[in-house]
C-alpha atoms as a PDB file:
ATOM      1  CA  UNK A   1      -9.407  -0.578   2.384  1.00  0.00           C
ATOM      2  CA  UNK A   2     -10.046  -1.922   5.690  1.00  0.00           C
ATOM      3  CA  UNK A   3      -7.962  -1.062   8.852  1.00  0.00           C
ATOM      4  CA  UNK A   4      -6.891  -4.093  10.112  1.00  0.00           C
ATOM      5  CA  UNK A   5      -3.829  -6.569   9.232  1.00  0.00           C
ATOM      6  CA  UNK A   6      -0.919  -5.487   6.392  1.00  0.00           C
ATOM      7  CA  UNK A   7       1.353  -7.318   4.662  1.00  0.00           C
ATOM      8  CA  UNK A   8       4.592  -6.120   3.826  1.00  0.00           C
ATOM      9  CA  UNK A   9       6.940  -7.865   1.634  1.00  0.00           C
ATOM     10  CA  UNK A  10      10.763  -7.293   3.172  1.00  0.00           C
ATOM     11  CA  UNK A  11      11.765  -4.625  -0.001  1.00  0.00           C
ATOM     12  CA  UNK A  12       8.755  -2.392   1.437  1.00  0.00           C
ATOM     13  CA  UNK A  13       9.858  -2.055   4.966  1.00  0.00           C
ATOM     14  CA  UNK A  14      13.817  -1.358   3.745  1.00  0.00           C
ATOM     15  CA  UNK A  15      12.283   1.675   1.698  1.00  0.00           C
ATOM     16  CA  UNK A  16       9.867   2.573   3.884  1.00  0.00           C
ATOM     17  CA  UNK A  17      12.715   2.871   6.451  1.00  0.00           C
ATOM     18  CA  UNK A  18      15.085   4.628   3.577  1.00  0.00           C
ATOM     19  CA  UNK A  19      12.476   6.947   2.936  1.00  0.00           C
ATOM     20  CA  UNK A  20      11.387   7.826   6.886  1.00  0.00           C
ATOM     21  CA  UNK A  21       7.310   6.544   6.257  1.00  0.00           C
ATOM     22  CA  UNK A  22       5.558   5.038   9.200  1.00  0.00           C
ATOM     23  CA  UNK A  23       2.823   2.152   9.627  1.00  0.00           C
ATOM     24  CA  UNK A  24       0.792   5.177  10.349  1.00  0.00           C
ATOM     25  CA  UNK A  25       1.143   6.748   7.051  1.00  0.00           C
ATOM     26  CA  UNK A  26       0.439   3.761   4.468  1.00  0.00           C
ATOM     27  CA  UNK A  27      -2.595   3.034   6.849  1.00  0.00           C
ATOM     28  CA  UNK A  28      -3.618   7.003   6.166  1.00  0.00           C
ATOM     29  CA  UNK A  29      -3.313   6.328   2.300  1.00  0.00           C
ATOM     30  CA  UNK A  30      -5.095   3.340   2.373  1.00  0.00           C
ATOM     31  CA  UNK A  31      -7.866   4.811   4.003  1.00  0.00           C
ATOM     32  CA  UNK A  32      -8.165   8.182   2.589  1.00  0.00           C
ATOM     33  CA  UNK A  33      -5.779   8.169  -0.622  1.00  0.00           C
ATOM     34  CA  UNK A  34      -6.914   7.691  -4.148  1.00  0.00           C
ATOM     35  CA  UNK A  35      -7.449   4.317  -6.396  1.00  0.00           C
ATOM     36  CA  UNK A  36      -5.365   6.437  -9.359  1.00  0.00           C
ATOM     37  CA  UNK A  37      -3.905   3.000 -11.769  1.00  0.00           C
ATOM     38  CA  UNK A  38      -5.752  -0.577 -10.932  1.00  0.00           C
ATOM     39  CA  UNK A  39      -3.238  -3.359 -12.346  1.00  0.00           C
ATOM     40  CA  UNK A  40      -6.129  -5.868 -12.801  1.00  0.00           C
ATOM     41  CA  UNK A  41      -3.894  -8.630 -14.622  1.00  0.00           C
ATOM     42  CA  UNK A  42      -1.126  -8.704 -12.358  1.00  0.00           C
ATOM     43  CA  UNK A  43       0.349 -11.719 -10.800  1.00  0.00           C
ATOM     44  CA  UNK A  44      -0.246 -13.306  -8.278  1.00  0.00           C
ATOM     45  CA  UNK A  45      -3.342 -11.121  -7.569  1.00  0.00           C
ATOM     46  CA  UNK A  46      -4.437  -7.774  -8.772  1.00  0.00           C
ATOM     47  CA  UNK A  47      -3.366  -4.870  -7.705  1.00  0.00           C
ATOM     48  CA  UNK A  48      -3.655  -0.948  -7.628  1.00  0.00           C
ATOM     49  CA  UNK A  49      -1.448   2.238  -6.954  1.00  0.00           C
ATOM     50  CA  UNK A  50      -2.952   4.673  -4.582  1.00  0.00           C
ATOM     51  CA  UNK A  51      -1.734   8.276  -3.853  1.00  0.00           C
ATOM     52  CA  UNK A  52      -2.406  10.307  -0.675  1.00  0.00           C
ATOM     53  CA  UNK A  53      -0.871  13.083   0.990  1.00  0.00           C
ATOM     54  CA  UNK A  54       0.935  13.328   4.285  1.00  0.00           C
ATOM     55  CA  UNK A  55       0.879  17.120   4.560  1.00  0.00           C
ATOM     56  CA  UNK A  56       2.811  18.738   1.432  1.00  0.00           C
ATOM     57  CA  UNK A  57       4.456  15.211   0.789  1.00  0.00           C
ATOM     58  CA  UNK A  58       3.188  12.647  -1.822  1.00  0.00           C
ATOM     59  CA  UNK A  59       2.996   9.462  -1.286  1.00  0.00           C
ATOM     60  CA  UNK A  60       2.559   6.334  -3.770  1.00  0.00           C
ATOM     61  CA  UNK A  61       1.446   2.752  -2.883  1.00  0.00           C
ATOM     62  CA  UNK A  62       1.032  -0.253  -4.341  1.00  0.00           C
ATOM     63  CA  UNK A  63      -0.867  -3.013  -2.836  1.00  0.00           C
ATOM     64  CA  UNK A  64      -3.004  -6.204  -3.945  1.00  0.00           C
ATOM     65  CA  UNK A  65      -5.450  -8.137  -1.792  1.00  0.00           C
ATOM     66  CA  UNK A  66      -3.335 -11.202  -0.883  1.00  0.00           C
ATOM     67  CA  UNK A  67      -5.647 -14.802  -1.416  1.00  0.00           C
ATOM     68  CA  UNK A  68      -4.122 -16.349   1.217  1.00  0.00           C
ATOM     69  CA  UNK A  69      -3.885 -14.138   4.233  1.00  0.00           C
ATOM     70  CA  UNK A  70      -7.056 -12.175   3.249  1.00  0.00           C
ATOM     71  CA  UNK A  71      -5.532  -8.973   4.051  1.00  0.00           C
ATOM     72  CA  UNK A  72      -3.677  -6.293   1.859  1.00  0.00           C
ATOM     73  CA  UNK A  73      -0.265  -6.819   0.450  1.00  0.00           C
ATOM     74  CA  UNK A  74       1.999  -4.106   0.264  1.00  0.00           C
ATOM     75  CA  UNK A  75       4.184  -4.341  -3.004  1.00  0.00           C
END
């Protein structure tokens, strides 16, 4: 997944903030987490769950490749 620009729909940043994970954390999954469900039929785009670890702590994200932006869409 590469590095540069994220999208994040408004419902992602609320948990994100509920649940205390940082920008630098979904970047770390992205990177170095694990492809472990691809939703190829979902709408608008497909998409895929990825887990990675931050320390002892799971973490689960979904994200498609947004057509429009070109850059990955966190769901």
């Amino acid at each position: 997944m590469p590095s540069g620009r994220l999208i994040f729909r408004v419902h992602v940043i609320q948990r994100m903030f509920q649940r205390r994970i940082r920008l630098n954390d979904i970047r770390h999954i992205l990177s170095k987490g694990e492809v472990i469900e691809d939703y190829p039929d979902d709408t608008p785009y497909p998409s895929r769950l990825v887990l990675g670890w931050r320390g002892t702590r799971p973490l689960h994200v979904v994200v498609d490749w947004d057509g429009v932006e070109h850059a990955p869409c966190m769901l």
